[in-house]
C-alpha atoms as a PDB file:
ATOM      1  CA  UNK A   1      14.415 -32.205  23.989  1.00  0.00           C
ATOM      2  CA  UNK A   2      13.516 -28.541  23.040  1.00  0.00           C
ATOM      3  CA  UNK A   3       9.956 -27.708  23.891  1.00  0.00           C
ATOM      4  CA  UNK A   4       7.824 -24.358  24.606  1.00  0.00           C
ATOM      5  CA  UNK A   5       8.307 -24.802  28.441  1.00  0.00           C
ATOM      6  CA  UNK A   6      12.264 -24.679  28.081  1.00  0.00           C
ATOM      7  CA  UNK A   7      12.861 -23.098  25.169  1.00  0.00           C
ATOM      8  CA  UNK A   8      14.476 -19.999  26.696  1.00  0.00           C
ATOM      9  CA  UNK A   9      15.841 -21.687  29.731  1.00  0.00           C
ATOM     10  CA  UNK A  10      19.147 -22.330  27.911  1.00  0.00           C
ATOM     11  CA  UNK A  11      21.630 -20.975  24.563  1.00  0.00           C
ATOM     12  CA  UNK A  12      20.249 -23.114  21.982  1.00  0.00           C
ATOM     13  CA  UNK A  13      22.711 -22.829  18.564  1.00  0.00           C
ATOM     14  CA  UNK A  14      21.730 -24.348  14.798  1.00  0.00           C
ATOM     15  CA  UNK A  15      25.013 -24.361  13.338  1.00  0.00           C
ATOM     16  CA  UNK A  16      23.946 -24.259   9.617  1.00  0.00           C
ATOM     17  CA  UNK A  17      25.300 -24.342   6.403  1.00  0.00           C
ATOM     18  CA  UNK A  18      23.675 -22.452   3.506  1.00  0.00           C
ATOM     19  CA  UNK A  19      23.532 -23.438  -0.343  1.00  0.00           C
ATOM     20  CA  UNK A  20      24.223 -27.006  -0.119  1.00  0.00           C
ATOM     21  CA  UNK A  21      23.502 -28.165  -3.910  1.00  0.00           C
ATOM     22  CA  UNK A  22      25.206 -24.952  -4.904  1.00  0.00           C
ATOM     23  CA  UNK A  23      28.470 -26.654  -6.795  1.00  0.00           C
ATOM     24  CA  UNK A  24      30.530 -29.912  -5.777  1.00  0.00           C
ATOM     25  CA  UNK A  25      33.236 -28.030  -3.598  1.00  0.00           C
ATOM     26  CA  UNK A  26      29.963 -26.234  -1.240  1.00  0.00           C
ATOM     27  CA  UNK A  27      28.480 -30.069  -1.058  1.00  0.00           C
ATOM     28  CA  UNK A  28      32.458 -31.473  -0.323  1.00  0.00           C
ATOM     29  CA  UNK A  29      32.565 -29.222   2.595  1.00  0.00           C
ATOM     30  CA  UNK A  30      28.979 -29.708   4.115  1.00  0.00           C
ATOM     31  CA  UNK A  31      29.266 -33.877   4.220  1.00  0.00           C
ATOM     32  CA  UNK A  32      32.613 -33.300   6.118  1.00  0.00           C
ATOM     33  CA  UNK A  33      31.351 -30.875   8.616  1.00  0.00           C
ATOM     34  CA  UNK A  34      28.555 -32.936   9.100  1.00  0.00           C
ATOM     35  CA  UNK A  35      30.804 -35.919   9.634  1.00  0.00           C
ATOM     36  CA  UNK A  36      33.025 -34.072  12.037  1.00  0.00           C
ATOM     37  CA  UNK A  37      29.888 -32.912  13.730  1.00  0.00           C
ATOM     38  CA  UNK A  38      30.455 -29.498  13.416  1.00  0.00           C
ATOM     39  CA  UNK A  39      27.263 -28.314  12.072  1.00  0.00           C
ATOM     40  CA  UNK A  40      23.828 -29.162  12.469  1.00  0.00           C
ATOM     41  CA  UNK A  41      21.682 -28.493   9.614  1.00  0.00           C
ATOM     42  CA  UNK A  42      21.834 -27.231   6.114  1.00  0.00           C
ATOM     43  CA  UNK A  43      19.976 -25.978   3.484  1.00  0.00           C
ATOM     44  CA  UNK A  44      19.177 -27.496  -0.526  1.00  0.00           C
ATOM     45  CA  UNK A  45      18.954 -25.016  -3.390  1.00  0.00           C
ATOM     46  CA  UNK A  46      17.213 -27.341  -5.818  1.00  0.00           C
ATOM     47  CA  UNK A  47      17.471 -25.281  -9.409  1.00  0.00           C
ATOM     48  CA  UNK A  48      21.608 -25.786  -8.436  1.00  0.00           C
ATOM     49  CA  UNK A  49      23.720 -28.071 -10.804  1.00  0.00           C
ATOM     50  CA  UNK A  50      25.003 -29.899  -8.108  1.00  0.00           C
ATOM     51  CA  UNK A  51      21.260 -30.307  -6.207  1.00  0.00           C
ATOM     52  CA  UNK A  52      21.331 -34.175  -7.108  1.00  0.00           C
ATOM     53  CA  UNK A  53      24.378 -34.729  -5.652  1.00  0.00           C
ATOM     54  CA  UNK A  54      23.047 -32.923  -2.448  1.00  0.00           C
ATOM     55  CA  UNK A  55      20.509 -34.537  -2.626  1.00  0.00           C
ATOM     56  CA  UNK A  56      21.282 -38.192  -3.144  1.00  0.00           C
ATOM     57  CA  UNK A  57      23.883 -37.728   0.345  1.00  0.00           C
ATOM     58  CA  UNK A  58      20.451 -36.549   2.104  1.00  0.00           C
ATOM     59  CA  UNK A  59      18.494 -39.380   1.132  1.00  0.00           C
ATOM     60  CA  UNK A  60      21.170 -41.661   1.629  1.00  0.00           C
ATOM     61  CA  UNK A  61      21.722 -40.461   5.183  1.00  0.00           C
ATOM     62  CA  UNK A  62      18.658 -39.765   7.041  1.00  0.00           C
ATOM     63  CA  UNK A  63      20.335 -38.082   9.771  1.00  0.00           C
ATOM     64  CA  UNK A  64      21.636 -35.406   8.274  1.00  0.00           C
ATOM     65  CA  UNK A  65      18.969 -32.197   8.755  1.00  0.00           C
ATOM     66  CA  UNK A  66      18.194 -30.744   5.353  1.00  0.00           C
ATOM     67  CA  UNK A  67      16.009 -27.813   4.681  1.00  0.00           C
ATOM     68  CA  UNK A  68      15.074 -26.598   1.773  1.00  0.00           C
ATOM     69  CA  UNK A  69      16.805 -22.914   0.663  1.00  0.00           C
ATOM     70  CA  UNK A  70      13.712 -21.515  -1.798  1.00  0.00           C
ATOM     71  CA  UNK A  71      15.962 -19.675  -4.742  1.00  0.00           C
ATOM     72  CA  UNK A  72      14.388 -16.833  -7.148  1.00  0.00           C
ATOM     73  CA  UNK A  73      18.415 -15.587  -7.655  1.00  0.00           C
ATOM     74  CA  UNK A  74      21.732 -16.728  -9.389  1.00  0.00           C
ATOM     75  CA  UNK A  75      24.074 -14.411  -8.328  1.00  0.00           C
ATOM     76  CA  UNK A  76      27.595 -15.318  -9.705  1.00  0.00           C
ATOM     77  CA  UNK A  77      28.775 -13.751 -13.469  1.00  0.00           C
ATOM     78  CA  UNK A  78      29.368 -17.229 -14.985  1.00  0.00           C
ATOM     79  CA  UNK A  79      27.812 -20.065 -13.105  1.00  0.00           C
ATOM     80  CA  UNK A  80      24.020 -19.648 -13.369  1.00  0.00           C
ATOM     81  CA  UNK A  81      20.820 -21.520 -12.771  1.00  0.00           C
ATOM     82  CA  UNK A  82      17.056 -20.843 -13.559  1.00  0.00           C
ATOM     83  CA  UNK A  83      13.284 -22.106 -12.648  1.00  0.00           C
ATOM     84  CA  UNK A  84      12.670 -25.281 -12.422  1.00  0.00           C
ATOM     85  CA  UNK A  85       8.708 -25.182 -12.858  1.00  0.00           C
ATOM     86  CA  UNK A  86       8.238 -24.166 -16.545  1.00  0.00           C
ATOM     87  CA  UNK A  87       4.772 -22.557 -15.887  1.00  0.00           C
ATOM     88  CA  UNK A  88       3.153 -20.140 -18.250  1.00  0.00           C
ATOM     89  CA  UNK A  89       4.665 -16.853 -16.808  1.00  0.00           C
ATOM     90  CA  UNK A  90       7.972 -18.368 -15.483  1.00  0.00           C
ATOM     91  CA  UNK A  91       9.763 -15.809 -17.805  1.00  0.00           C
ATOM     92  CA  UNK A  92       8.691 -13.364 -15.254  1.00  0.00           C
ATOM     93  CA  UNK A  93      11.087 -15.124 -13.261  1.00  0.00           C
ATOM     94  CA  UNK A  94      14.026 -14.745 -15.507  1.00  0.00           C
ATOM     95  CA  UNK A  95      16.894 -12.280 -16.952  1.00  0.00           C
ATOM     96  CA  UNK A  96      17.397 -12.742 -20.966  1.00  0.00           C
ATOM     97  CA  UNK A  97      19.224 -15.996 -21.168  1.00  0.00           C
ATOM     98  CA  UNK A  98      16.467 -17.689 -18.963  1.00  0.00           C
ATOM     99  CA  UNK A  99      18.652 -17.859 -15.599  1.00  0.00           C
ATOM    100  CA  UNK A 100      17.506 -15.878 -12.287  1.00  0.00           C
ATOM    101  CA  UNK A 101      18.417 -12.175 -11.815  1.00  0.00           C
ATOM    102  CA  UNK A 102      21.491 -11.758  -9.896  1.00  0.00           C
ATOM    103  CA  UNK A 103      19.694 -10.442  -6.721  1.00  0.00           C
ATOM    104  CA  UNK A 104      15.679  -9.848  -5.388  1.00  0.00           C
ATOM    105  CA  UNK A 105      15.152  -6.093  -6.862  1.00  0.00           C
ATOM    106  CA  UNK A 106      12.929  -7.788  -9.244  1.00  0.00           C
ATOM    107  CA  UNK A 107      10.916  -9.498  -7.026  1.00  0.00           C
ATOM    108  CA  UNK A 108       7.999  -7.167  -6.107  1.00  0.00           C
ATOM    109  CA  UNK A 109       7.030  -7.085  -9.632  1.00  0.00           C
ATOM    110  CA  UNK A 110       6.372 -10.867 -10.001  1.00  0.00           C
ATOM    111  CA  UNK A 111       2.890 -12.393  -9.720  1.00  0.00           C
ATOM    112  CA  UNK A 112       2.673 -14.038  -6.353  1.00  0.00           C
ATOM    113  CA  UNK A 113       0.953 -16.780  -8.161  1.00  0.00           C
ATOM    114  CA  UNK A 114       4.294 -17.819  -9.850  1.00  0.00           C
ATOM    115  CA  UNK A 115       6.741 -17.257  -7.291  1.00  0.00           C
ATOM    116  CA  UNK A 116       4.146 -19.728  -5.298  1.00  0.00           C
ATOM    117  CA  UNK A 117       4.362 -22.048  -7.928  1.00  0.00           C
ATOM    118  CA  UNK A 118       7.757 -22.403  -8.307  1.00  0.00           C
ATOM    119  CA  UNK A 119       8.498 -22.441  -4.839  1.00  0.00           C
ATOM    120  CA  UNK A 120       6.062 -25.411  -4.681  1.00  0.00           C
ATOM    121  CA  UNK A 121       7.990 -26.871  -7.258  1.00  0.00           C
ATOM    122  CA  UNK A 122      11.256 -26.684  -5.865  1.00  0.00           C
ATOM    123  CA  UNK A 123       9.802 -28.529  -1.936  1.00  0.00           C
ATOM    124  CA  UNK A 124       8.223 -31.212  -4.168  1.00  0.00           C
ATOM    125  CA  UNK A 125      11.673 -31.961  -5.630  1.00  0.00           C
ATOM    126  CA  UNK A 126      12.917 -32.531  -2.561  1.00  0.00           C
ATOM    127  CA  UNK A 127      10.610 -34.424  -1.809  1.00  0.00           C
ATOM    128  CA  UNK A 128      10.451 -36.616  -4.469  1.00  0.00           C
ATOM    129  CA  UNK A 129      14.177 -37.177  -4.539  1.00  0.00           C
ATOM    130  CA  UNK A 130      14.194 -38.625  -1.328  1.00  0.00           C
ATOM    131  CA  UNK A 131      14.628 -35.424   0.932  1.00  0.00           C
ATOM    132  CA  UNK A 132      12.982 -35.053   4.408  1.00  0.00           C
ATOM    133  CA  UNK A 133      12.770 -31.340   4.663  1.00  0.00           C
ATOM    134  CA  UNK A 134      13.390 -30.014   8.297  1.00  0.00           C
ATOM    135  CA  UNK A 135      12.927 -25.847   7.309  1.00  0.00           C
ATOM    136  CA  UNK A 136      12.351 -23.319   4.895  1.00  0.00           C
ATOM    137  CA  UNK A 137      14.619 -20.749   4.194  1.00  0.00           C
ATOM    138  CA  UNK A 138      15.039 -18.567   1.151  1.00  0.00           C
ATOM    139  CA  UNK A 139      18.408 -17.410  -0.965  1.00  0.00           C
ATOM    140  CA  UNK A 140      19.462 -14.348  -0.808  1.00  0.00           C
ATOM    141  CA  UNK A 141      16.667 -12.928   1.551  1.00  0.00           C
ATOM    142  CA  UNK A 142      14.361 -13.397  -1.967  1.00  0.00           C
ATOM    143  CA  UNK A 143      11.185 -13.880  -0.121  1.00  0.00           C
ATOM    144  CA  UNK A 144      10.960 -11.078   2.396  1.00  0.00           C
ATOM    145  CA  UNK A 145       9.325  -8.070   2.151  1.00  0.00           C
ATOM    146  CA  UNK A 146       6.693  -8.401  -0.743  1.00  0.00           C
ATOM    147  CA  UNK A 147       6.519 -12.090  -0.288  1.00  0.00           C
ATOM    148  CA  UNK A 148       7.136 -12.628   3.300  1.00  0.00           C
ATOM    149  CA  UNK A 149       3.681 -13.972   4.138  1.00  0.00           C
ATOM    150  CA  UNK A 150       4.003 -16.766   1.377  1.00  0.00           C
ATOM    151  CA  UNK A 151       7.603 -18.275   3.048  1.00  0.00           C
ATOM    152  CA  UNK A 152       5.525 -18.175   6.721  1.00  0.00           C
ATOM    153  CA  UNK A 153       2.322 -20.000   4.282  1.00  0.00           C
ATOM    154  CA  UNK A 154       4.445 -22.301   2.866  1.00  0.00           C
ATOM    155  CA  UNK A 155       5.721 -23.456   6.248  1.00  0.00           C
ATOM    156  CA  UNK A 156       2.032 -23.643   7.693  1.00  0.00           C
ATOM    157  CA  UNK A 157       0.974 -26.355   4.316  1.00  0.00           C
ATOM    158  CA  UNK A 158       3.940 -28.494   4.459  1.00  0.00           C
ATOM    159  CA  UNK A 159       4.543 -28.189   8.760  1.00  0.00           C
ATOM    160  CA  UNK A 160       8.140 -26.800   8.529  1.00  0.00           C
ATOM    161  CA  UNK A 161       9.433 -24.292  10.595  1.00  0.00           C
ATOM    162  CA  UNK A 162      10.955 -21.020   8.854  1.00  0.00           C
ATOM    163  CA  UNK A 163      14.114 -18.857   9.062  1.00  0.00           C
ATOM    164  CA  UNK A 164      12.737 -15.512  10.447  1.00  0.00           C
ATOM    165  CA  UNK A 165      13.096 -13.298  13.548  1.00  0.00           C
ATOM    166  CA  UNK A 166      11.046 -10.935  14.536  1.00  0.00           C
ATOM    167  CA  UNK A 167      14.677  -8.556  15.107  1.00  0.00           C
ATOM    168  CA  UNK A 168      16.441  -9.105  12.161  1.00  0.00           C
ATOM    169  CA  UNK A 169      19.623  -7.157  11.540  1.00  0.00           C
ATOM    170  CA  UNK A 170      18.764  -5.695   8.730  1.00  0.00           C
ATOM    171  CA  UNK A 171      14.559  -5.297   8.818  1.00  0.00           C
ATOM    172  CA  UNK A 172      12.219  -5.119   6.416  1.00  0.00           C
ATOM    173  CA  UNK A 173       9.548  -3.140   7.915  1.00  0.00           C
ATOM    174  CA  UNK A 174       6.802  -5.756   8.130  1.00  0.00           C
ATOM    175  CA  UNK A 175       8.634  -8.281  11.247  1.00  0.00           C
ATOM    176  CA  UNK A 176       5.391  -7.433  13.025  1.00  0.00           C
ATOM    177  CA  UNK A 177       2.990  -8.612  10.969  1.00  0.00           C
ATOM    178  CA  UNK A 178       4.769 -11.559   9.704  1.00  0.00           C
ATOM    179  CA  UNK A 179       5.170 -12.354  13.510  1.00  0.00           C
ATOM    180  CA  UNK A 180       1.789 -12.309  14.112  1.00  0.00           C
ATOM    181  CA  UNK A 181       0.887 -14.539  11.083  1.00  0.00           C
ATOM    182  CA  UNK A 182       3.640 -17.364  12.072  1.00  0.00           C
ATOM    183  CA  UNK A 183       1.780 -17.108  15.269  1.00  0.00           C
ATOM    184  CA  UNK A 184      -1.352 -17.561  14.101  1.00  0.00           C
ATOM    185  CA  UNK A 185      -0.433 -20.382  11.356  1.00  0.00           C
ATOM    186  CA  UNK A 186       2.080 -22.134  14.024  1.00  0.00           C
ATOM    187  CA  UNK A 187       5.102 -22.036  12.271  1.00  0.00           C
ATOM    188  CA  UNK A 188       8.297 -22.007  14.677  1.00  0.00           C
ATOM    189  CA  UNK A 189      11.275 -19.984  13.957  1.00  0.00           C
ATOM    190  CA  UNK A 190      14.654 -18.943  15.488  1.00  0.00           C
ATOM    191  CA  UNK A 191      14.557 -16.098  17.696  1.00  0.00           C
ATOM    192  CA  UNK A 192      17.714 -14.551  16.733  1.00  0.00           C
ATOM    193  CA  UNK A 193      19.273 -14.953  13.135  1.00  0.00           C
ATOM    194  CA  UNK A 194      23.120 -14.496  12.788  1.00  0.00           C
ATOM    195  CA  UNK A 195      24.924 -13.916   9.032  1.00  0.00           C
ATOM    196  CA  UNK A 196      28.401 -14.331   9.153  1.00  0.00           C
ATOM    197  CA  UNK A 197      29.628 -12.039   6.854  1.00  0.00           C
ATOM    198  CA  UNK A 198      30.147 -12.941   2.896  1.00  0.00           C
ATOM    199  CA  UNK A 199      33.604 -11.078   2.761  1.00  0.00           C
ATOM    200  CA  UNK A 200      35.950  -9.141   4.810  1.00  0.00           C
ATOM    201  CA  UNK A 201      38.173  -6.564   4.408  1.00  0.00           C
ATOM    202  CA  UNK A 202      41.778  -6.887   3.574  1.00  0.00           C
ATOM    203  CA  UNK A 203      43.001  -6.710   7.322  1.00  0.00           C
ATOM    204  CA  UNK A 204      40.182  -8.761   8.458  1.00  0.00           C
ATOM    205  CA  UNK A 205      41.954 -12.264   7.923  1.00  0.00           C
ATOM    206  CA  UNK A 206      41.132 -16.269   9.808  1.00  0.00           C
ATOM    207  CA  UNK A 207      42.508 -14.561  13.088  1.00  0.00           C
ATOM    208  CA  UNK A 208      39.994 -11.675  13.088  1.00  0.00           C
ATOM    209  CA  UNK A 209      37.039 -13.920  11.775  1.00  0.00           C
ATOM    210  CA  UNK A 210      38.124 -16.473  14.278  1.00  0.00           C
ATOM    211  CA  UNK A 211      37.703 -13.905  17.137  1.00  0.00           C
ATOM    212  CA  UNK A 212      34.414 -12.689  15.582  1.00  0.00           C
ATOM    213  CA  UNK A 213      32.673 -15.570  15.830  1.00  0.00           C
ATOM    214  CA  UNK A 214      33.721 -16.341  19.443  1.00  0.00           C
ATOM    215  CA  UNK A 215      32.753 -12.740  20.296  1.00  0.00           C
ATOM    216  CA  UNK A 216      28.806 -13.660  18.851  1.00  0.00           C
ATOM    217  CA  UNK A 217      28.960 -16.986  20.549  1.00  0.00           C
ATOM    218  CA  UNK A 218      29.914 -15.176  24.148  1.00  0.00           C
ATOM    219  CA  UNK A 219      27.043 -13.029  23.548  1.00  0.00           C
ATOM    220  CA  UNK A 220      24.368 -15.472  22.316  1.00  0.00           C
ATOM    221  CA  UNK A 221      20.824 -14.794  24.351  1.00  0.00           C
ATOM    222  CA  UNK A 222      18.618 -17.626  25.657  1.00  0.00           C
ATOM    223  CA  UNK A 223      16.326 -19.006  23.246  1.00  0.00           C
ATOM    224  CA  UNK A 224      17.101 -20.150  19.687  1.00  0.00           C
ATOM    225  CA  UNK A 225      19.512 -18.788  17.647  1.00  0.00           C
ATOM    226  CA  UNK A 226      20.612 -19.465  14.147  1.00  0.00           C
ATOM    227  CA  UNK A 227      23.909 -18.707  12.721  1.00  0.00           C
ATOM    228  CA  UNK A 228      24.658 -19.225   9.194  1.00  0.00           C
ATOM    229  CA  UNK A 229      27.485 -19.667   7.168  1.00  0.00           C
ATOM    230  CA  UNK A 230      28.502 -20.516   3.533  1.00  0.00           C
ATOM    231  CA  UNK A 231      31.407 -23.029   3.785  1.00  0.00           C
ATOM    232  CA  UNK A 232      33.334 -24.725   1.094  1.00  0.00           C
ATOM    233  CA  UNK A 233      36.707 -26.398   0.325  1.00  0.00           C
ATOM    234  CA  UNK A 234      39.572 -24.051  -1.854  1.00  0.00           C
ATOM    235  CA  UNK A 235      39.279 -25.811  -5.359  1.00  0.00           C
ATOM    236  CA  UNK A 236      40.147 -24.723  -8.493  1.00  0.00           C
ATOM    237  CA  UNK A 237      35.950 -25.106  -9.063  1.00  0.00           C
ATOM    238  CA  UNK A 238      34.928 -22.358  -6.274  1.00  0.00           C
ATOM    239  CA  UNK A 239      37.861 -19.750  -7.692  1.00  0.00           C
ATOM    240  CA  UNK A 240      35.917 -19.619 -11.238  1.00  0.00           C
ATOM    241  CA  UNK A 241      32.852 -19.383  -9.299  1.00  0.00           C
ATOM    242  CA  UNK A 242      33.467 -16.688  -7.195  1.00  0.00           C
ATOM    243  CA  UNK A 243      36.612 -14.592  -5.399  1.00  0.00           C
ATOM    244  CA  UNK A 244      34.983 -14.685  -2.314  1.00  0.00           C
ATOM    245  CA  UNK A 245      36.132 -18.265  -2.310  1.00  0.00           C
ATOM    246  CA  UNK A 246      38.791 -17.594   0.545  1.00  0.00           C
ATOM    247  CA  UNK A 247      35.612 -16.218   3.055  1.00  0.00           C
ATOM    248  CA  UNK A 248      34.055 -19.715   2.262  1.00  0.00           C
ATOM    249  CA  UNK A 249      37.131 -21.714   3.007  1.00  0.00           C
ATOM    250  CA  UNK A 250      36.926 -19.587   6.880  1.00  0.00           C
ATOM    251  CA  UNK A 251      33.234 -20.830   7.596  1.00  0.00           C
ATOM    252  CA  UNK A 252      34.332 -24.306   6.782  1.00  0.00           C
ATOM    253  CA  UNK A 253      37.435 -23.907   9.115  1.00  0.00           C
ATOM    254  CA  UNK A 254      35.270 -21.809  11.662  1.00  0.00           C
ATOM    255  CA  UNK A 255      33.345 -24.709  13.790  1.00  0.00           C
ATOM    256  CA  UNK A 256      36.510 -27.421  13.229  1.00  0.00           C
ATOM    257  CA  UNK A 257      38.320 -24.518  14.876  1.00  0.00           C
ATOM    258  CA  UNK A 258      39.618 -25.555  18.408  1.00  0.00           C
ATOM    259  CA  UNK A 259      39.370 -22.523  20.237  1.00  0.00           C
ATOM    260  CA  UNK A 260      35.406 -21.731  18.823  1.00  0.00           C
ATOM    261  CA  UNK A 261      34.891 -25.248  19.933  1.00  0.00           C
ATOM    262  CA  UNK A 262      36.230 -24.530  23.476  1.00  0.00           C
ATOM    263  CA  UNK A 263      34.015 -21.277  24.328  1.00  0.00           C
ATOM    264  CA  UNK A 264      30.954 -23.185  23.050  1.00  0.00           C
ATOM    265  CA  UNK A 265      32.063 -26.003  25.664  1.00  0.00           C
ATOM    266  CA  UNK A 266      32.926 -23.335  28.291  1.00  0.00           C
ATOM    267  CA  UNK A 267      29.652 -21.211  27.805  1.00  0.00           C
ATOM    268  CA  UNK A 268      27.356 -24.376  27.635  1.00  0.00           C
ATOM    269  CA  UNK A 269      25.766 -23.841  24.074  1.00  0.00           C
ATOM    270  CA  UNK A 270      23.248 -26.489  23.250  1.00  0.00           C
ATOM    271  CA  UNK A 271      23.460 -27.430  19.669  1.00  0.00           C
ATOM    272  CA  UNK A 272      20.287 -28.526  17.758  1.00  0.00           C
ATOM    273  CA  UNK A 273      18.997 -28.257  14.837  1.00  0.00           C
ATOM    274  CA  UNK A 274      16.071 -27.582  12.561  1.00  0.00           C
ATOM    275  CA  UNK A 275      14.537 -31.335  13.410  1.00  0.00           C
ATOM    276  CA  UNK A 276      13.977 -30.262  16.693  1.00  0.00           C
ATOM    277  CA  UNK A 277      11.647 -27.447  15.562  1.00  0.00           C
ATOM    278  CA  UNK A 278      10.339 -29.000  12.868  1.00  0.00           C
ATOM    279  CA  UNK A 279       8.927 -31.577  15.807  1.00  0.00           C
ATOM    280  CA  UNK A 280       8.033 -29.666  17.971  1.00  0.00           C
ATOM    281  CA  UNK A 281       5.992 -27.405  15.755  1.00  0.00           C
ATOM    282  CA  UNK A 282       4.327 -30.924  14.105  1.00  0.00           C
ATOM    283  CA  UNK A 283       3.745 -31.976  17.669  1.00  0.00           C
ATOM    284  CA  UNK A 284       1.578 -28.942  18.561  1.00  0.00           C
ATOM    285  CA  UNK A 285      -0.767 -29.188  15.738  1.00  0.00           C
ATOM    286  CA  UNK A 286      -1.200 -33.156  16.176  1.00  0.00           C
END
């Protein structure tokens, strides 16, 4: 059972799975890794066409961890998606044909007021189709920066721990003060967040991504750590959507992998997942 007294006494791992909901071949591979037990938690992008189906396996199976993945981006050519809160200034949120911009550039310049709203919109559907959340995490990296504060806010209201860490690879600037408020709110997060990479380079095939991976796990630090993936199965479906499909067909090979499951054996990594925080930080405020 994690708590504050032992939380850095051993290599806790959340082996998650980002954009569940995202299309039928990303929802394919998350139910199987779950079933094999090779991940722990995932993550629900709710304005997704495939969200219900996400959905309805979450509610169906209350053991799987679910978070919700706050989206203000569509970022493939062809296969879009939009707000799901049709407030007075959602266009705001929206490129021409009423879908989200294709990354966060346009973020700054939206009214905190509606990015609030709609990301209130998207936990509530969750919610209300049968979801349990266990996080908060946000697409893309959509929130950080100018709207940091509200993803830490958000996880105060509705007592869910976050995706942050105060040493990100790639920092914003404001880790600090968004630090300080988590503290000050109690909202939990990981201490160490870990991307695999979307794509690789030509050379850089299973082998080498293979060998990546067990090089991070080797040098995980005690404490929490989150590492996060974007698996799916090679259909026909994930080609059109994107031809990064083969670097989503390694993270759903990765952690079935024999030899990554040996060095997390061999170097005693304790899998969790976001429940665990998500109790823990409940149990300190009650």
């Amino acid at each position: 059972m994690l708590t504050l007294k032992n939380w850095n006494a051993q290599r806790y791992l959340i082996l998650h799975a980002d954009d569940f909901g995202m299309c039928h071949s990303t929802n394919q591979a998350i139910l199987e890794l779950f079933a094999q037990g090779a991940i722990t938690s995932t993550t629900l992008m709710l304005p997704c066409p495939w969200a219900r189906e996400a959905a309805a396996a979450a509610h169906s199976d209350s053991q799987l961890d679910v978070g919700v993945h706050l989206t203000s981006t569509s970022e493939w050519e062809f296969y879009k998606w939009g707000p799901i809160h049709q407030q007075p200034g959602a266009q705001a949120l929206t490129d021409e044909f009423g879908s989200f911009p294709p990354d966060s550039q346009y973020m700054p310049d939206v009214d905190p007021t509606i990015v609030r709203a709609e990301m209130v919109a998207q936990i509530k559907l969750a919610q209300s189709l049968g979801v349990d959340p266990t996080h908060l995490d946000n697409h893309m990296g959509s929130l950080r920066n100018i709207h940091h504060r509200l993803l830490i806010e958000l996880g105060a209201e509705y007592e869910l721990p976050v995706r942050f860490s105060a040493h990100p690879a790639y920092a914003s600037g404001d880790e600090t003060e968004i630090s300080a408020l988590a503290r000050e709110l109690g909202v939990l997060h990981p201490d160490t967040v870990i991307g695999l990479p979307f794509t690789y380079s030509q050379e850089q095939d299973y082998e080498w991504a293979r060998d990546h991976v067990i090089q991070l796990l080797r040098g995980l630090q005690p404490g929490v750590t989150e590492m996060l993936f974007h698996p799916s199965l090679e259909t026909e479906e994930l080609k059109a959507i994107t031809d990064s499909w083969p670097y989503r067909l390694f993270d759903y090979q990765l952690f079935l992998d024999p030899e990554v499951l040996r060095v997390m054996e061999e170097e005693k990594i304790v899998r969790i997942g976001w429940r665990e925080l998500r109790d823990l930080q409940r149990s300190l405020r009650h």
